[in-house]
C-alpha atoms as a PDB file:
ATOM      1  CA  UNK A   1     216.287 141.619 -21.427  1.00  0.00           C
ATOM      2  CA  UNK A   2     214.650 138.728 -18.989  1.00  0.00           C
ATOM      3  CA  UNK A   3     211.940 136.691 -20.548  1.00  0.00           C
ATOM      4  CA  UNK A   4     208.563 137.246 -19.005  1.00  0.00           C
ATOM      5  CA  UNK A   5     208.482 133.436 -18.850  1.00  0.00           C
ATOM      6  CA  UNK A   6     212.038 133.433 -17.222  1.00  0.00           C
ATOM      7  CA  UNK A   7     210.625 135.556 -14.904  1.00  0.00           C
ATOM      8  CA  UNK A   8     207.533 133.431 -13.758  1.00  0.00           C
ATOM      9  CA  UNK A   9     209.832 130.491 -13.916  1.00  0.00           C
ATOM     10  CA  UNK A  10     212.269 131.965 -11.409  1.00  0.00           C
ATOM     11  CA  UNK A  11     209.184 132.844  -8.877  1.00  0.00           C
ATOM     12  CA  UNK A  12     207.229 129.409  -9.214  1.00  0.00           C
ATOM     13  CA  UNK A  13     210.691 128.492  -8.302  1.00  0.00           C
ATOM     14  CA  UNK A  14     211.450 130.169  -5.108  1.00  0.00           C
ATOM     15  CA  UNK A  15     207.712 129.521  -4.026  1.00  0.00           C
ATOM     16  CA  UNK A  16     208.477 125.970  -4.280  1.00  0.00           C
ATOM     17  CA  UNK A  17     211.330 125.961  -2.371  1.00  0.00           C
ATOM     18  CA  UNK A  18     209.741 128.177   0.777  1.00  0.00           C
ATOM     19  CA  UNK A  19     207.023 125.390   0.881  1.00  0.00           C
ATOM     20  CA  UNK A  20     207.401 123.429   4.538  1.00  0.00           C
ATOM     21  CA  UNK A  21     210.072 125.766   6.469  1.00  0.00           C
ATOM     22  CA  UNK A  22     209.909 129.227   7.436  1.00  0.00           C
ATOM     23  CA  UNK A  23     210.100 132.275   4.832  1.00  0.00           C
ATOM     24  CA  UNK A  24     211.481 135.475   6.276  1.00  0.00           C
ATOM     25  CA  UNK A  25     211.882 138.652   4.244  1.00  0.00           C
ATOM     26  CA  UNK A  26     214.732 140.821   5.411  1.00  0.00           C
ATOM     27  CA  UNK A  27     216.312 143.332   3.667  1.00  0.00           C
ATOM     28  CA  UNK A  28     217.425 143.029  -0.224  1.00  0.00           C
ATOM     29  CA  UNK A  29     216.490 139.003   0.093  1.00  0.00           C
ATOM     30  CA  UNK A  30     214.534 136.614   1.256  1.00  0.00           C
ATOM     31  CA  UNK A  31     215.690 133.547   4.158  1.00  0.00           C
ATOM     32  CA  UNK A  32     214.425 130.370   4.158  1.00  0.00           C
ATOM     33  CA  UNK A  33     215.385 128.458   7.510  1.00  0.00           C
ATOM     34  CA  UNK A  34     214.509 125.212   8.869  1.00  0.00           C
ATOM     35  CA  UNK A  35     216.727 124.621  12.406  1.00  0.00           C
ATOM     36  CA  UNK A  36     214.970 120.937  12.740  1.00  0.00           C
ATOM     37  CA  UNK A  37     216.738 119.989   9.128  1.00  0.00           C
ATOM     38  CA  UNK A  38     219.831 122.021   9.470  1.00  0.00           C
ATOM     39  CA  UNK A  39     221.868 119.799   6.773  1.00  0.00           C
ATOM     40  CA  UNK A  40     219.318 120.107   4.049  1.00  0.00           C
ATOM     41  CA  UNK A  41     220.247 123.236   1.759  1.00  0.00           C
ATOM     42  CA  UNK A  42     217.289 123.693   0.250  1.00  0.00           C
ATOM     43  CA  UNK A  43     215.361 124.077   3.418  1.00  0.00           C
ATOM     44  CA  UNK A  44     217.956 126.631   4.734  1.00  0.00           C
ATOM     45  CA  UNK A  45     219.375 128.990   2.301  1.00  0.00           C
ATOM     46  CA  UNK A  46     219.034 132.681   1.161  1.00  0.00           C
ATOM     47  CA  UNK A  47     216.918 133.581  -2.407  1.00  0.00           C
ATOM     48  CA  UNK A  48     215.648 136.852  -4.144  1.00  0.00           C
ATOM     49  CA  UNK A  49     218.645 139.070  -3.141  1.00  0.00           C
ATOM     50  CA  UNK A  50     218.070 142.417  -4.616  1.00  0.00           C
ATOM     51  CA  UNK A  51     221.032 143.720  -3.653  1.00  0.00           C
ATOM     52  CA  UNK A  52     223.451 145.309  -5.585  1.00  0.00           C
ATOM     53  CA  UNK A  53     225.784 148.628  -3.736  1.00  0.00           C
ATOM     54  CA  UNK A  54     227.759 147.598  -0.768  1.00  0.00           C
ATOM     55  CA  UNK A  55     225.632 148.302   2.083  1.00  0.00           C
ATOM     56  CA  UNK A  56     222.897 146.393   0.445  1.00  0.00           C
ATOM     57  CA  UNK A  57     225.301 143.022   0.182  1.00  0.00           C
ATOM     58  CA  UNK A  58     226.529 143.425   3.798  1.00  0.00           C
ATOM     59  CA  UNK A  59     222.776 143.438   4.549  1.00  0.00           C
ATOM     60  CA  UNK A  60     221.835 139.770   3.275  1.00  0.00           C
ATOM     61  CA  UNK A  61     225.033 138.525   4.255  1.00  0.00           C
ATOM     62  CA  UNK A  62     223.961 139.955   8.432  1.00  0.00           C
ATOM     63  CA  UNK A  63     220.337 137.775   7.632  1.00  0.00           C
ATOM     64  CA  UNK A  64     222.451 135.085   6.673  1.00  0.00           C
ATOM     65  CA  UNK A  65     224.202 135.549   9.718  1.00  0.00           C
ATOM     66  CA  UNK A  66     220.817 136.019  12.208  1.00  0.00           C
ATOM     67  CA  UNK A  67     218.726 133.528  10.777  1.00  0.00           C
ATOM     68  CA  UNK A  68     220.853 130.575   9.343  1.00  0.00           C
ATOM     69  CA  UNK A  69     223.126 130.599  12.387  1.00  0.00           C
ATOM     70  CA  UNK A  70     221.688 126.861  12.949  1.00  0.00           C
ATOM     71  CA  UNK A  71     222.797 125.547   9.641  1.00  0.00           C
ATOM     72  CA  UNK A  72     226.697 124.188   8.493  1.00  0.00           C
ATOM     73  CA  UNK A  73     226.928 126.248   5.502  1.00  0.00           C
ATOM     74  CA  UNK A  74     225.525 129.078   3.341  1.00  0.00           C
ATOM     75  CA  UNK A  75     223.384 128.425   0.978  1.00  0.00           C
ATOM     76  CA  UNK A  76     222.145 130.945  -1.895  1.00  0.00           C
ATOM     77  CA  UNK A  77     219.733 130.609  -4.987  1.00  0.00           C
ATOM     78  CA  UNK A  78     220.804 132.824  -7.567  1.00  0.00           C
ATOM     79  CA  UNK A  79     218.588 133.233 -10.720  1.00  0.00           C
ATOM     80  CA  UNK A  80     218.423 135.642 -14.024  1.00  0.00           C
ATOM     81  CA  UNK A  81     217.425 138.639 -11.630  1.00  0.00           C
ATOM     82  CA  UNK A  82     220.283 138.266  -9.407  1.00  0.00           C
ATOM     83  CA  UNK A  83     222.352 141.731  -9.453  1.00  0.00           C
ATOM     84  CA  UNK A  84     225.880 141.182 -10.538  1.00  0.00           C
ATOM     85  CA  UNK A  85     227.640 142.797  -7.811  1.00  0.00           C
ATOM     86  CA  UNK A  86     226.450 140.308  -5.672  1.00  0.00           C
ATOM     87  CA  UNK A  87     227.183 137.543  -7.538  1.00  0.00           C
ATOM     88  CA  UNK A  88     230.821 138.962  -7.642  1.00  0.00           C
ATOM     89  CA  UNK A  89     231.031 138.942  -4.330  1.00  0.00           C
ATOM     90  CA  UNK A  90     230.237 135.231  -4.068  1.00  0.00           C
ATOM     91  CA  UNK A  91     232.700 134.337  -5.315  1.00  0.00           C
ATOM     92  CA  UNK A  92     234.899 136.812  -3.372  1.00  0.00           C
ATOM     93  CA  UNK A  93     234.065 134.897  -0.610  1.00  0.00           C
ATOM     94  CA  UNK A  94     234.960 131.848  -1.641  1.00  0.00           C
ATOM     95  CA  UNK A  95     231.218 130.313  -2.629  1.00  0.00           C
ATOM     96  CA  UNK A  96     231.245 127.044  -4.503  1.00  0.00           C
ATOM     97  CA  UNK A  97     229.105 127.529  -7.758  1.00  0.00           C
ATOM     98  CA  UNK A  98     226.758 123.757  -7.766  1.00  0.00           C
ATOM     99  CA  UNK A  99     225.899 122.729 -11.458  1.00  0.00           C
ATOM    100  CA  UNK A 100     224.135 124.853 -12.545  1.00  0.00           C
ATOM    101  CA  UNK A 101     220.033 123.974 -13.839  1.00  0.00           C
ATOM    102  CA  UNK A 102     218.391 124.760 -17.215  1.00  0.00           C
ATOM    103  CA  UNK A 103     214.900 125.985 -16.512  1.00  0.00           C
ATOM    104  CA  UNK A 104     213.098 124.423 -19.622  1.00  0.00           C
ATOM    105  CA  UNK A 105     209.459 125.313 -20.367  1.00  0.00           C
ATOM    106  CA  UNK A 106     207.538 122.890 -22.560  1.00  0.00           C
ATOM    107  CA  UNK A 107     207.179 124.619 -25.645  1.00  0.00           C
ATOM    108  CA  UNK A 108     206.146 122.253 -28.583  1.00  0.00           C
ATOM    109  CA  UNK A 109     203.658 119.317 -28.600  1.00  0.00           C
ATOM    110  CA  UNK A 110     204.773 116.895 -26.202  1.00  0.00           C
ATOM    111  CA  UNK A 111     206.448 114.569 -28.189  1.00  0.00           C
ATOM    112  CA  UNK A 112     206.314 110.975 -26.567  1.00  0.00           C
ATOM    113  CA  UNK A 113     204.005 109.683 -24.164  1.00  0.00           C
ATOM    114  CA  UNK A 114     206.200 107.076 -23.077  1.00  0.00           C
ATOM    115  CA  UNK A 115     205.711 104.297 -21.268  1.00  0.00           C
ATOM    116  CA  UNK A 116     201.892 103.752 -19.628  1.00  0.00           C
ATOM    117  CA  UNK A 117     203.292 104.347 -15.915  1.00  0.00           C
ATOM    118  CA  UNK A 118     200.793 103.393 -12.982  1.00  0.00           C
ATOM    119  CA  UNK A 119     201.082 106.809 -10.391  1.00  0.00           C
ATOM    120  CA  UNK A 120     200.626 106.267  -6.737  1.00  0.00           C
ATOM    121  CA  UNK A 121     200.573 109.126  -5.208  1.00  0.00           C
ATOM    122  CA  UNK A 122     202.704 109.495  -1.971  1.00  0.00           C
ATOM    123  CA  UNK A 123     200.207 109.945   0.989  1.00  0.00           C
ATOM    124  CA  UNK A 124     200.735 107.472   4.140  1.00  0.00           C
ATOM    125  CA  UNK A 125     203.592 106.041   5.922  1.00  0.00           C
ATOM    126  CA  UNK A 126     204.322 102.736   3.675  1.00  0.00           C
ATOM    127  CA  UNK A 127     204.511 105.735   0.612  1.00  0.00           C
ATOM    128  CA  UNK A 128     207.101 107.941   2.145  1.00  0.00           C
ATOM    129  CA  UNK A 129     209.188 104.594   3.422  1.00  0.00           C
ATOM    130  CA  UNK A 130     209.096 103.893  -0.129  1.00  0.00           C
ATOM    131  CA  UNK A 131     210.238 106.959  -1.277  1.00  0.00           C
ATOM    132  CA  UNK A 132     212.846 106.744   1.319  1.00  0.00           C
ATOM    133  CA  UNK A 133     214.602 104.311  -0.417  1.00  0.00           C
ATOM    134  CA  UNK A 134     214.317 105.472  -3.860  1.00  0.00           C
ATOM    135  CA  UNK A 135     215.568 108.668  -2.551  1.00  0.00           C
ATOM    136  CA  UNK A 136     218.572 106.602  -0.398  1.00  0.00           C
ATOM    137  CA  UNK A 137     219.597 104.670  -4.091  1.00  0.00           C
ATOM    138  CA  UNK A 138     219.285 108.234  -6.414  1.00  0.00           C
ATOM    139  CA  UNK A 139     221.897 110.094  -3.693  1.00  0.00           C
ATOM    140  CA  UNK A 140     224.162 106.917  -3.265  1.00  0.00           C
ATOM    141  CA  UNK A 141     224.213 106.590  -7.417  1.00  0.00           C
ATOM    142  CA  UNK A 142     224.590 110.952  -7.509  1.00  0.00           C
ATOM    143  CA  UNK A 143     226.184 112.241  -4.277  1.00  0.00           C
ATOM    144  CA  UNK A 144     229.956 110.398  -4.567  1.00  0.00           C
ATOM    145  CA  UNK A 145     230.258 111.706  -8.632  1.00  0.00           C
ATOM    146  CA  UNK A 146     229.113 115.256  -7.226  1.00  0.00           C
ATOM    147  CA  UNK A 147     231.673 115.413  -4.306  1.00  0.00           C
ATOM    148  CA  UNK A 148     228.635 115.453  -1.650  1.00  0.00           C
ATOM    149  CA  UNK A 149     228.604 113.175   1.159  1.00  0.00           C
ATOM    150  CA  UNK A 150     224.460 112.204   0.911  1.00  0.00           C
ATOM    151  CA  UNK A 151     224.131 109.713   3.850  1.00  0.00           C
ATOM    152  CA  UNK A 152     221.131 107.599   4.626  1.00  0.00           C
ATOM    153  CA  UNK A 153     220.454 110.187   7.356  1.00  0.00           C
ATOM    154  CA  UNK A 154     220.767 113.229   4.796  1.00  0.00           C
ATOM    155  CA  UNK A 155     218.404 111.355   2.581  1.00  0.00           C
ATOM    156  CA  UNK A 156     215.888 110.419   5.459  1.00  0.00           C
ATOM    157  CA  UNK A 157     216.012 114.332   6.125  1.00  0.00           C
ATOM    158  CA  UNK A 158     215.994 114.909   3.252  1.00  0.00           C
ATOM    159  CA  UNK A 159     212.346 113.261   2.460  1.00  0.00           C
ATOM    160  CA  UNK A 160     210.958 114.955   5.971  1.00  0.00           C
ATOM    161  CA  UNK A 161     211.609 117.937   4.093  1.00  0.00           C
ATOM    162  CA  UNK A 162     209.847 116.519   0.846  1.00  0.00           C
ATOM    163  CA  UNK A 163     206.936 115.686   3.375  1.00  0.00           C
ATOM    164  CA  UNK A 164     206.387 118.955   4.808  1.00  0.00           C
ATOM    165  CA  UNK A 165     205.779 120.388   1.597  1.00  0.00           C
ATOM    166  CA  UNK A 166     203.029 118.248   0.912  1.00  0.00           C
ATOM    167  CA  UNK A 167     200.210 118.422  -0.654  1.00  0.00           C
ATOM    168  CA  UNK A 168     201.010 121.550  -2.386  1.00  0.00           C
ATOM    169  CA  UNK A 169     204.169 119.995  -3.664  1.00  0.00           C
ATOM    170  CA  UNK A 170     202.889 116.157  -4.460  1.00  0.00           C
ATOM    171  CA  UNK A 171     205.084 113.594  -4.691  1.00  0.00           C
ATOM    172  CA  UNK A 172     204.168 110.012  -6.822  1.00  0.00           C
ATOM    173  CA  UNK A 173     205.834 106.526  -7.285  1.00  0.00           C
ATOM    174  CA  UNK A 174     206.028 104.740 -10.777  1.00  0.00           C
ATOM    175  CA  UNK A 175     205.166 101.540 -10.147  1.00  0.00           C
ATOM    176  CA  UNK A 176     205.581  98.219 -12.003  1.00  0.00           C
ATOM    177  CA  UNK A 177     204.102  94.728 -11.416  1.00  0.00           C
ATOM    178  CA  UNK A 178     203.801  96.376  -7.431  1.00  0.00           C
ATOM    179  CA  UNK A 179     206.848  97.442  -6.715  1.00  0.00           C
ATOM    180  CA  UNK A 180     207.765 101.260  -6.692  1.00  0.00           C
ATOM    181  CA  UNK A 181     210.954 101.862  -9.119  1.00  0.00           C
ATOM    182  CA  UNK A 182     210.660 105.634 -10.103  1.00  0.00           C
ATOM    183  CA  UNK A 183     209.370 108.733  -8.305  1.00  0.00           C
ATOM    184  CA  UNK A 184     208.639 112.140  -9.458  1.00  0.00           C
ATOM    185  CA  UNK A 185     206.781 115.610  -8.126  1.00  0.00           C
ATOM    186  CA  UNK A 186     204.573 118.559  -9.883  1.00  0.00           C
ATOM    187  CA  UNK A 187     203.013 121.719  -8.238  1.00  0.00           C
ATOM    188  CA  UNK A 188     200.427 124.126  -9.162  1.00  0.00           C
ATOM    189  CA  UNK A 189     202.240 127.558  -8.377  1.00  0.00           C
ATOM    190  CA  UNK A 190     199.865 130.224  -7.530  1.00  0.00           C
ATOM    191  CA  UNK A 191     201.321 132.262 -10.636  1.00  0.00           C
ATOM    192  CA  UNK A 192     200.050 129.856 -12.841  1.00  0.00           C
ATOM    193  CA  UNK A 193     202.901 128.098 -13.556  1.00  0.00           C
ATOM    194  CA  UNK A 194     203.397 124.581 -13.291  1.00  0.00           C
ATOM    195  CA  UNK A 195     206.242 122.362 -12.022  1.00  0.00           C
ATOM    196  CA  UNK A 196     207.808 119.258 -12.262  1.00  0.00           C
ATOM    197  CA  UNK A 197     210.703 117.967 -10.279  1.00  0.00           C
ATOM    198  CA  UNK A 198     212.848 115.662  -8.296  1.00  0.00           C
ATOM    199  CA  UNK A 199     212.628 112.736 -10.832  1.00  0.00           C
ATOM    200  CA  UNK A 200     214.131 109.436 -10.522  1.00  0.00           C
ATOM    201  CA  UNK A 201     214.336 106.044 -11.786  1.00  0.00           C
ATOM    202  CA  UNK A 202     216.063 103.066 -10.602  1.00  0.00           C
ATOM    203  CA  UNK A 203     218.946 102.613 -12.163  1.00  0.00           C
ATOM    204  CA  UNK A 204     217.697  98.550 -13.252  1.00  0.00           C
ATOM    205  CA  UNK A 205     214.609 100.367 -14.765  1.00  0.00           C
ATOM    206  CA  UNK A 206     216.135 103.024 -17.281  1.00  0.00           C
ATOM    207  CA  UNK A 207     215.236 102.957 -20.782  1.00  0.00           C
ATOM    208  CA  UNK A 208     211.877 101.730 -20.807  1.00  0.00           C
ATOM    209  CA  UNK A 209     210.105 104.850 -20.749  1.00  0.00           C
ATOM    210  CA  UNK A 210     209.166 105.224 -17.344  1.00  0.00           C
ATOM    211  CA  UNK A 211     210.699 108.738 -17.062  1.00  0.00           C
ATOM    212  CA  UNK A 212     208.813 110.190 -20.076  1.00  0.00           C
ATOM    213  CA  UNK A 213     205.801 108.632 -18.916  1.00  0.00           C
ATOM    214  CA  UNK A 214     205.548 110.173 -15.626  1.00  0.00           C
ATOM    215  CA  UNK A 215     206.247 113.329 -17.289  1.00  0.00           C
ATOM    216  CA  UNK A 216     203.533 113.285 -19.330  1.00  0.00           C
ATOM    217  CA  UNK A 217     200.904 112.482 -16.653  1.00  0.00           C
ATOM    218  CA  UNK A 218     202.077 115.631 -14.713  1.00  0.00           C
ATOM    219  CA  UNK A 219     201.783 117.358 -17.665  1.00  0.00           C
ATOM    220  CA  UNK A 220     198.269 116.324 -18.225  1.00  0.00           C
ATOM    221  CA  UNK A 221     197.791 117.011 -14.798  1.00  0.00           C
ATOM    222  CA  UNK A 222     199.097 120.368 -14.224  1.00  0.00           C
ATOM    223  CA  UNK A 223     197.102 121.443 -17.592  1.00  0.00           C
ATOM    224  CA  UNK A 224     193.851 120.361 -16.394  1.00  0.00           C
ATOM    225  CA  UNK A 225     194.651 122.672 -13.439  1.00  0.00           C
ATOM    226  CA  UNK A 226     194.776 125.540 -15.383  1.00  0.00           C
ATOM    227  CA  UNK A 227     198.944 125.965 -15.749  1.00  0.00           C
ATOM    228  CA  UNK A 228     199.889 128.118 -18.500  1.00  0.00           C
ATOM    229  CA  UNK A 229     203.583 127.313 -18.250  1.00  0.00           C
ATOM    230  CA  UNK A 230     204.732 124.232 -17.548  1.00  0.00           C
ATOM    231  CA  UNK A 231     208.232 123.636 -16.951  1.00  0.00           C
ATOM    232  CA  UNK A 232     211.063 121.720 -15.098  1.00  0.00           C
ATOM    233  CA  UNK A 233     214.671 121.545 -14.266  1.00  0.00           C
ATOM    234  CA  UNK A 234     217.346 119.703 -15.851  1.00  0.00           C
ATOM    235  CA  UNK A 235     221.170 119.990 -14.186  1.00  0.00           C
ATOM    236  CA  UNK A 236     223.765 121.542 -17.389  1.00  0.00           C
ATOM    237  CA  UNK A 237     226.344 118.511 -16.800  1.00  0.00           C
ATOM    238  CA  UNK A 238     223.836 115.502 -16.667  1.00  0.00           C
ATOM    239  CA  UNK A 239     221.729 113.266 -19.026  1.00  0.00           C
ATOM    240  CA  UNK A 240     217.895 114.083 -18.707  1.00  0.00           C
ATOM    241  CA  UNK A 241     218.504 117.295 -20.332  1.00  0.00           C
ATOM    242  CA  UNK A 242     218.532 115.640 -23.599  1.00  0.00           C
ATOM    243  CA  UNK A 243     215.503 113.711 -23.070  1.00  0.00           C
ATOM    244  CA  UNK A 244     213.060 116.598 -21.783  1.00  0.00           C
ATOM    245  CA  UNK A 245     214.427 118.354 -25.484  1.00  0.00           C
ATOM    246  CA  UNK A 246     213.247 115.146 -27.487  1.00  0.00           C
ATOM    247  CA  UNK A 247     209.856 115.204 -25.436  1.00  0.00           C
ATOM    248  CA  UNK A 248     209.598 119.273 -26.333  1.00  0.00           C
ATOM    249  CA  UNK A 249     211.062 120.861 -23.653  1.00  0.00           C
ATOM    250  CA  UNK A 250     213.062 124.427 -24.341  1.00  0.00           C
ATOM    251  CA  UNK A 251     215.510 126.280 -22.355  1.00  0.00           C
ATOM    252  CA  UNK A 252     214.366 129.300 -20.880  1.00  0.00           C
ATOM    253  CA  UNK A 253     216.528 130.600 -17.984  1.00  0.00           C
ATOM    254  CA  UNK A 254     219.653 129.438 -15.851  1.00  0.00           C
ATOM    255  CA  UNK A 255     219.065 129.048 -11.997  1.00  0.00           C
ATOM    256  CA  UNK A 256     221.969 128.285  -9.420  1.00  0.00           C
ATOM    257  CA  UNK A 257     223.309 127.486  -6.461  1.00  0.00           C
ATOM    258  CA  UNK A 258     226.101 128.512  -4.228  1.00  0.00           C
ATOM    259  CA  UNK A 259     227.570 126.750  -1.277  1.00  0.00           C
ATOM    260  CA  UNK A 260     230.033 127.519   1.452  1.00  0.00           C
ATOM    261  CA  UNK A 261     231.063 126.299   4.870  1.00  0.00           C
ATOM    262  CA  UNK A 262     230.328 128.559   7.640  1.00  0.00           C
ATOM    263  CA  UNK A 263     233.945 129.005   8.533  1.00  0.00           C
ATOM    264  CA  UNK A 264     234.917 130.240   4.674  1.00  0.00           C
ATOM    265  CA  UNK A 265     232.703 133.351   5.131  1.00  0.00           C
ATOM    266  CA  UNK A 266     232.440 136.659   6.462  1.00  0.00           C
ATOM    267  CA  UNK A 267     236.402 136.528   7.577  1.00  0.00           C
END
């Protein structure tokens, strides 16, 4: 039986992901589309898919069809509620499972402040150029070892999307002696729950405690807002999972993702 928690994870989650580009519900799922970022997946992908007998499935796969037609590839969400049947037939059609992400809810005592990190919250042009680049070094130092082809152009998209789901979803830079070398977001979902994602620290600056310490100033912040569960994502086949355990983190539910080229479906 699902959690209660997994399941308020799982909806802060696909809230999140709706911010900045147009939700529509169709049948047995909903479709998030945005035609003016077409390469960014998570601004143009498919999410809460209810369906589960045949008819159902050919449904979502037709909305995928009307109202991603702009987009390279097909992109779905898949979480703890995801019917079976449809994730068999995924992989019938030849999706590519992503690495999957641990949902992990902080549970204990948070257990290490970390280094005292100066925020700056992301708000005018000089931020977001900023972020830019942090953005531009965290996909050339991820995108190669994940077989993903993250340009400067996918990253400068990829940050318009990031901007157009601000201020609900608020990005900050870490930064030391006035230069910006780590950035991080947190949102306030309107169930309550709060988030934090999309962290990164320059590669020079690791191991100083910059990471824990912009975790625990969301998670000051998202308290005094009223969250009752905070969590964040951690990807199953990298680092930082070990690190949000030490700082008291728990594993709740498994979220994932599912790629395929346009021409590797519906045939």
């Amino acid at each position: 039986m699902v959690s209660e928690k997994a399941r308020t994870i799982a909806e802060a989650f696909r809230w999140q992901r709706g911010l900045g580009a147009a939700r529509v519900a169709a049948r047995c799922c909903h479709i998030v589309a945005d035609p003016g970022h077409p390469d960014v997946w998570d601004a143009n992908h498919v999410d809460e898919v209810t369906a589960e007998g045949e008819a159902e499935i050919e449904a979502v796969f037709a909305a995928m069809d009307e109202h991603l037609a702009h987009a390279p590839r097909r992109v779905v969400h898949t979480d703890a509620f995801t019917p079976e049947a449809f994730l068999a037939r995924l992989a019938l059609e030849d999706f590519a499972e992503r690495p999957v992400t641990i949902q992990m809810a902080l549970a204990d005592p948070f257990a290490d402040a970390g280094a005292k990190v100066a925020l700056h919250p992301v708000v005018d042009e000089a931020d977001w150029n900023a972020l830019l680049k942090l953005v531009v070094a965290n996909h050339a130092e991820h995108g190669a070892a994940r077989g993903l082809d993250l340009t400067p152009e996918f990253s400068k998209d990829m940050v318009a999307v990031y901007r157009a789901k601000s201020p609900a979803y608020r990005f900050h830079l870490a930064i030391e002696e006035g230069v910006p070398v780590a950035y991080g977001a947190c949102a306030a979902a309107p169930n309550g729950a709060g988030m934090i994602e999309d962290l990164f620290t320059a590669l020079s600056m690791r191991r100083r405690g910059i990471a824990s310490g912009m975790i625990a100033a969301f998670v000051d912040r998202l308290r005094a807002e009223g969250c009752h569960t905070i969590f964040l994502g951690a990807l199953a086949d990298d680092r930082p999972k070990r690190l949000y355990a030490r700082l008291g983190f728990r594993p709740v539910t498994l979220a994932r993702r599912w790629l395929a080229p346009v021409t590797a479906t519906r045939r």
